[in-house]
Structure formats: structure tokens, C-alpha cells
C-alpha atoms as a PDB file:
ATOM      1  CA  UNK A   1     171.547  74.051 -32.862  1.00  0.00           C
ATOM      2  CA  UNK A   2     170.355  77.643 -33.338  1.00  0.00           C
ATOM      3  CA  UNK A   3     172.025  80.692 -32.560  1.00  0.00           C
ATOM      4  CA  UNK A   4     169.967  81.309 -29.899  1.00  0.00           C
ATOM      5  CA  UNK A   5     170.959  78.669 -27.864  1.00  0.00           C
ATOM      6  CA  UNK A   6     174.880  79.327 -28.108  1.00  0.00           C
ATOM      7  CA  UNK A   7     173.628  83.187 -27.041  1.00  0.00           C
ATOM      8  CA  UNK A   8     175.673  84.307 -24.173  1.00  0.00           C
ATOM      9  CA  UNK A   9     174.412  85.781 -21.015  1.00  0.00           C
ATOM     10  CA  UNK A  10     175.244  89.733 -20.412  1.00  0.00           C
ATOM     11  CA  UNK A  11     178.172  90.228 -18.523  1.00  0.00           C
ATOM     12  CA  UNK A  12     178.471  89.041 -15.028  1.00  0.00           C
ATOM     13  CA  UNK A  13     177.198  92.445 -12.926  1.00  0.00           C
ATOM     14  CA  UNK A  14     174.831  93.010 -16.157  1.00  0.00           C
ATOM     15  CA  UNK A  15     172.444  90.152 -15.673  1.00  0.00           C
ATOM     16  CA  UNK A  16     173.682  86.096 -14.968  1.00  0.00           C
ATOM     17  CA  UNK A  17     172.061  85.523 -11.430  1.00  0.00           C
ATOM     18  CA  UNK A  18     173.942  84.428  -8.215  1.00  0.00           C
ATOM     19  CA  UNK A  19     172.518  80.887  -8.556  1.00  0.00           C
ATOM     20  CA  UNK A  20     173.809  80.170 -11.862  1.00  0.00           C
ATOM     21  CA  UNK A  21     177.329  80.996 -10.710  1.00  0.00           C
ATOM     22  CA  UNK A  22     176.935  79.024  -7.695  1.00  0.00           C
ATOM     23  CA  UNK A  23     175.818  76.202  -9.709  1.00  0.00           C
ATOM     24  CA  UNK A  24     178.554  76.574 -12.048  1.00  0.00           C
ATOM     25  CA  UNK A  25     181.384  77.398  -9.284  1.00  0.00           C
ATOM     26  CA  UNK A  26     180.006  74.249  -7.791  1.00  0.00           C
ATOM     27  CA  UNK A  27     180.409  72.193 -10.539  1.00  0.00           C
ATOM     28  CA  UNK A  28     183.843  73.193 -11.414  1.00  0.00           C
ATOM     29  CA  UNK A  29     185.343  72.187  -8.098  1.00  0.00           C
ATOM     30  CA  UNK A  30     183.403  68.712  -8.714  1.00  0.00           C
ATOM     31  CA  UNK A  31     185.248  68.699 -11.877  1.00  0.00           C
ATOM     32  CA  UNK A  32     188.705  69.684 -10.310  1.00  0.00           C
ATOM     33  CA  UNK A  33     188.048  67.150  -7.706  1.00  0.00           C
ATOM     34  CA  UNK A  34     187.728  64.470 -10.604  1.00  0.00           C
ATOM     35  CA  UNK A  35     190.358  65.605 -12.223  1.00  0.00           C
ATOM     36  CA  UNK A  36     192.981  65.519  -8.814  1.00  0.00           C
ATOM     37  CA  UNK A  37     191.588  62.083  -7.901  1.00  0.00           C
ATOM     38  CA  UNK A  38     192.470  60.839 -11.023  1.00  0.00           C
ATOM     39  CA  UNK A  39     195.973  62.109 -11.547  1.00  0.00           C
ATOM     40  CA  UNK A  40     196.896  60.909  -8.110  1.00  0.00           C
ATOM     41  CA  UNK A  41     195.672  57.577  -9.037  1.00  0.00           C
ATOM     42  CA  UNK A  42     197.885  57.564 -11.627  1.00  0.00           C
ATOM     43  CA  UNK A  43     200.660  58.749  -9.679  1.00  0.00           C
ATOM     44  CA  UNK A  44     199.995  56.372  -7.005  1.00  0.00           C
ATOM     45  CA  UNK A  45     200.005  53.481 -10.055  1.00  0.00           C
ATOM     46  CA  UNK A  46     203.685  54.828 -11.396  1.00  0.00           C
ATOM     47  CA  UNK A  47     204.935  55.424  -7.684  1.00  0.00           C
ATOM     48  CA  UNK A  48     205.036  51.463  -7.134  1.00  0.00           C
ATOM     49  CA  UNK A  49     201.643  51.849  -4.863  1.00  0.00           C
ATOM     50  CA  UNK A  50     199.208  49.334  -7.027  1.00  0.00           C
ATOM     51  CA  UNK A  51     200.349  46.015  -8.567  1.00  0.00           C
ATOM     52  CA  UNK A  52     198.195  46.541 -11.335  1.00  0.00           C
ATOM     53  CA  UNK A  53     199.852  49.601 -13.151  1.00  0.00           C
ATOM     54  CA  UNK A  54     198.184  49.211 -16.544  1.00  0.00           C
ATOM     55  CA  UNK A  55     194.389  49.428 -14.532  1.00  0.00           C
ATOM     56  CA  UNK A  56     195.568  52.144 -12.411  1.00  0.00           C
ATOM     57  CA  UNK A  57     196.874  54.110 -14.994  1.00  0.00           C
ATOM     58  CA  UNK A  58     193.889  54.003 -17.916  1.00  0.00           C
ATOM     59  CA  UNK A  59     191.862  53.831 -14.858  1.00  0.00           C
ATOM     60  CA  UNK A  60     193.464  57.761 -13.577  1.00  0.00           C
ATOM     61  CA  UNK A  61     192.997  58.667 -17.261  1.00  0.00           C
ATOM     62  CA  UNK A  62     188.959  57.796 -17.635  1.00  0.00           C
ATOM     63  CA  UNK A  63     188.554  59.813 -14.226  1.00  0.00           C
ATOM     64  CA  UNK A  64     191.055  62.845 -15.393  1.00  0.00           C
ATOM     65  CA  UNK A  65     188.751  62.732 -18.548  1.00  0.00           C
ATOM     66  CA  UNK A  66     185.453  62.525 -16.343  1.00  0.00           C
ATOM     67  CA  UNK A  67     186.641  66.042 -14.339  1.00  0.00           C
ATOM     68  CA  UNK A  68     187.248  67.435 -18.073  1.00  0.00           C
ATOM     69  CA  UNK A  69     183.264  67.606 -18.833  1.00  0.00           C
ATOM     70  CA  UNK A  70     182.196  69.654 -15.697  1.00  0.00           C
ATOM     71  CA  UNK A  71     184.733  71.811 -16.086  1.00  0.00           C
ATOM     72  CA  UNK A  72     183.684  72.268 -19.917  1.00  0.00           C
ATOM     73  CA  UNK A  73     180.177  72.420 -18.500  1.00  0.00           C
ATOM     74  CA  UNK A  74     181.271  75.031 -15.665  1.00  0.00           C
ATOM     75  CA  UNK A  75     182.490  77.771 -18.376  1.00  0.00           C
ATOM     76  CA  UNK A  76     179.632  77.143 -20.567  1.00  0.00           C
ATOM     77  CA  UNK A  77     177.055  78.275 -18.319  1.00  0.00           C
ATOM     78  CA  UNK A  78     179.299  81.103 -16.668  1.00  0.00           C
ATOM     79  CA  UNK A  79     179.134  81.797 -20.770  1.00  0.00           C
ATOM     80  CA  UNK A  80     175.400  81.754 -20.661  1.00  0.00           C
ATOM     81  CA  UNK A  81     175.425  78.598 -22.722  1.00  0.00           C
ATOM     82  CA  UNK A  82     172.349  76.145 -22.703  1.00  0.00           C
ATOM     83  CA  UNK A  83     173.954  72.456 -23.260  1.00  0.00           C
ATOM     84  CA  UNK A  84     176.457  73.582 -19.681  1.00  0.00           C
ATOM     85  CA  UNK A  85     173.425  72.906 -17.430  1.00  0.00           C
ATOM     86  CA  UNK A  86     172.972  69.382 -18.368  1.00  0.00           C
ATOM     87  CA  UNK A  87     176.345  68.105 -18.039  1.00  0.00           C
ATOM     88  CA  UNK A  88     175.992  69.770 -14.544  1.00  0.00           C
ATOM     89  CA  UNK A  89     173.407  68.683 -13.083  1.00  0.00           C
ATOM     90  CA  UNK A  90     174.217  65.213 -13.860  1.00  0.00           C
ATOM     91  CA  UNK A  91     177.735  65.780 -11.986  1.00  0.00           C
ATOM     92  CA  UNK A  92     175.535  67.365  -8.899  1.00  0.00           C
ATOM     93  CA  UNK A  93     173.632  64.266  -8.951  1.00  0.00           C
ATOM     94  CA  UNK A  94     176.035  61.891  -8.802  1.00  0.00           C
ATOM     95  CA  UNK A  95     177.592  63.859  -5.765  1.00  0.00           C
ATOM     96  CA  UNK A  96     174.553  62.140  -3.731  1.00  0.00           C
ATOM     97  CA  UNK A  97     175.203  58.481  -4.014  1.00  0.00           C
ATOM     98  CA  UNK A  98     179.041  59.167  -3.907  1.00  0.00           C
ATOM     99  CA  UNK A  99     178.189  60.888  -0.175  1.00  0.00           C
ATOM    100  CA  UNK A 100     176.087  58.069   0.722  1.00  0.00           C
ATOM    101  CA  UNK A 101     178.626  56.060   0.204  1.00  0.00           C
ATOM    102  CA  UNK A 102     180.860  58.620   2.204  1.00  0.00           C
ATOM    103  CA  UNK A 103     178.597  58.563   4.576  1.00  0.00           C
ATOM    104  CA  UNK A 104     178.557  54.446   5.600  1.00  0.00           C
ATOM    105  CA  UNK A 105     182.504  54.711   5.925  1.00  0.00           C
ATOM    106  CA  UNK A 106     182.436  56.502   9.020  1.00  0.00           C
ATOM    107  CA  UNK A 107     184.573  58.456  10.478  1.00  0.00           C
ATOM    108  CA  UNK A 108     185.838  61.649   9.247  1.00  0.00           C
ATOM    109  CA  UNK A 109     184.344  60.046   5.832  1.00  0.00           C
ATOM    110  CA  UNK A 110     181.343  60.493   7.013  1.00  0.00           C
ATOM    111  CA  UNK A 111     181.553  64.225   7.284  1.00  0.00           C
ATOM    112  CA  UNK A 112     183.147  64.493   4.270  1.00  0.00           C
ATOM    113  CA  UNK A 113     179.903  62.752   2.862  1.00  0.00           C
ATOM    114  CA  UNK A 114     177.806  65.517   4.196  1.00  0.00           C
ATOM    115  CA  UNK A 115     179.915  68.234   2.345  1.00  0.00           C
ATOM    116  CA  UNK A 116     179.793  66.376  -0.732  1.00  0.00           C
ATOM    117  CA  UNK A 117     176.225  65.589  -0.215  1.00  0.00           C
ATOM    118  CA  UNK A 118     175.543  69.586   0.544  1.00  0.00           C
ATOM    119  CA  UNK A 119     177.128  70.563  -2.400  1.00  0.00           C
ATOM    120  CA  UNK A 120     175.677  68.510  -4.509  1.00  0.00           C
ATOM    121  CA  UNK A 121     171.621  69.221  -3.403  1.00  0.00           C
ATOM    122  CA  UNK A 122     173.032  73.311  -3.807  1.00  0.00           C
ATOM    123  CA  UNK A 123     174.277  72.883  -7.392  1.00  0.00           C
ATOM    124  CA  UNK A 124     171.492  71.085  -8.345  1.00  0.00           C
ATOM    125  CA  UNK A 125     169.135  73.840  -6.690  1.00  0.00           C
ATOM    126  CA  UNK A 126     170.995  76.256  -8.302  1.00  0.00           C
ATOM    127  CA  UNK A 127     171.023  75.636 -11.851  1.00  0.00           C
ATOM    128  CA  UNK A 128     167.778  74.361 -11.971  1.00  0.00           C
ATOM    129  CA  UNK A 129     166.617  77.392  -9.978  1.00  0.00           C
ATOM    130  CA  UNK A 130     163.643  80.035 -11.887  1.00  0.00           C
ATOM    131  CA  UNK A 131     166.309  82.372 -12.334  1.00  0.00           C
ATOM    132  CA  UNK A 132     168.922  80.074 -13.561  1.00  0.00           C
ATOM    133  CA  UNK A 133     166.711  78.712 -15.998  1.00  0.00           C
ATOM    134  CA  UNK A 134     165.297  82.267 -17.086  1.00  0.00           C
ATOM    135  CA  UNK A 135     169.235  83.453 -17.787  1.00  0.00           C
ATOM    136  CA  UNK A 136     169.457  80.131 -19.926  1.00  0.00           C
ATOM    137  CA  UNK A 137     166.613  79.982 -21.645  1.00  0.00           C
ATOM    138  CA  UNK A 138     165.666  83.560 -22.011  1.00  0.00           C
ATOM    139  CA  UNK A 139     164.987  85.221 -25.947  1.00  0.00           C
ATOM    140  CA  UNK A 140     168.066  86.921 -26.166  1.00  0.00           C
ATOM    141  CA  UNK A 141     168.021  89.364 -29.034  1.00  0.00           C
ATOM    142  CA  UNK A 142     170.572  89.070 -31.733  1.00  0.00           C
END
């Protein structure tokens, strides 16, 4: 790794465009989302809800640890950091099958499916947007 890629963007009204803070904002509340599903599976496991308390439980962890990495991701690239967008635009990506999924539940799934499908196709347009990738990958002098 060279010390250009760990160079941070200029401050927020000094230079990091609108898209890469959508992208990241985006990405965090995929993250938080992650993190809430997976503590209240692990609440629901403790509370008596699920027979199987051991899978429930290391089951809330993994997803608790899955929100961790956007999250990480999210303040990297509101950083300016390179290796954030990756991590992000994998977690956009996966929005799309989850709100397919969503989406052949029905009901008020359904529309839920669309937001998380929406948000998803913006994040991804976001950070890999010209001007996202110019803040990224831009010489930054040092």
C-alpha cells in the first residue's frame, strides 16, 4: 500500500463530491441495518422466540459482524480512502437480490423491496460515479 492511496480527501466543503457522500451515507445505513437485524436476532434467540438458541445467537453475531464492514467502509471513503469503495459497492450490490427477494413476498414487503432496491442502484451509481472515482483516485500531493 502506498501513501497515496491512504491520502485523504480535502475537507468536506473543500472538495469530496455529493455522490461520494451519498454513496457512503448509503452504505452506512446498509451497514446499520445489518447490524440492527442481527442484534434483534439475537435478542429474539435469548427472549425464548427460536428453539435453536445456539444458531440464532452465532447466527445474530455473523450478521452484527457483516454491518461492521460497511460501516468501516462508510468512514473510509467519507475519509477519502481508496479500499472504502470496494467493500461498498459490494454491500450496494447485494441490496438487489435481497429486494428481489422483497419484492416476491408481497405485500408491504414488496415496497420495502423497492426502497431497498432504490438504494442500492443509487449507492452503486454513486461511488462508482466520474466524480467519485476522480476524489478517490486523484494524485493527491503529499
Amino acid at each position: 500500500m502506498t501513501a497515496e492511496s491512504s491520502a485523504p480527501v480535502p475537507a468536506p466543503g473543500a472538495g469530496r463530491p455529493t455522490a461520494l457522500t451519498v454513496g457512503a451515507a448509503i452504505t452506512a445505513v446498509a451497514g446499520a441495518a445489518l447490524a440492527v437485524v442481527g442484534v434483534w436476532d439475537m435478542v429474539a434467540a435469548l427472549s425464548g422466540q427460536s428453539k435453536q438458541l445456539a444458531l440464532n445467537e452465532f447466527g445474530g453475531l455473523v450478521i452484527v459482524l457483516l454491518g461492521v464492514l460497511p460501516l468501516f467502509a462508510a468512514r473510509a471513503l467519507l475519509q477519502g480512502r481508496r479500499w472504502g469503495r470496494s467493500p461498498a459497492v459490494l454491500t450496494n450490490s447485494i441490496c438487489l437480490p435481497v429486494a428481489y427477494y422483497m419484492w416476491q413476498s408481497g405485500g408491504t414487503m414488496a415496497a420495502v423491496g423497492v426502497a431497498v432496491g432504490l438504494l442500492g442502484l443509487v449507492g452503486i451509481g454513486a461511488l462508482l460515479s466520474p466524480k467519485s472515482t476522480a476524489a478517490l483516485y486523484a494524485p493527491h500531493e503529499g
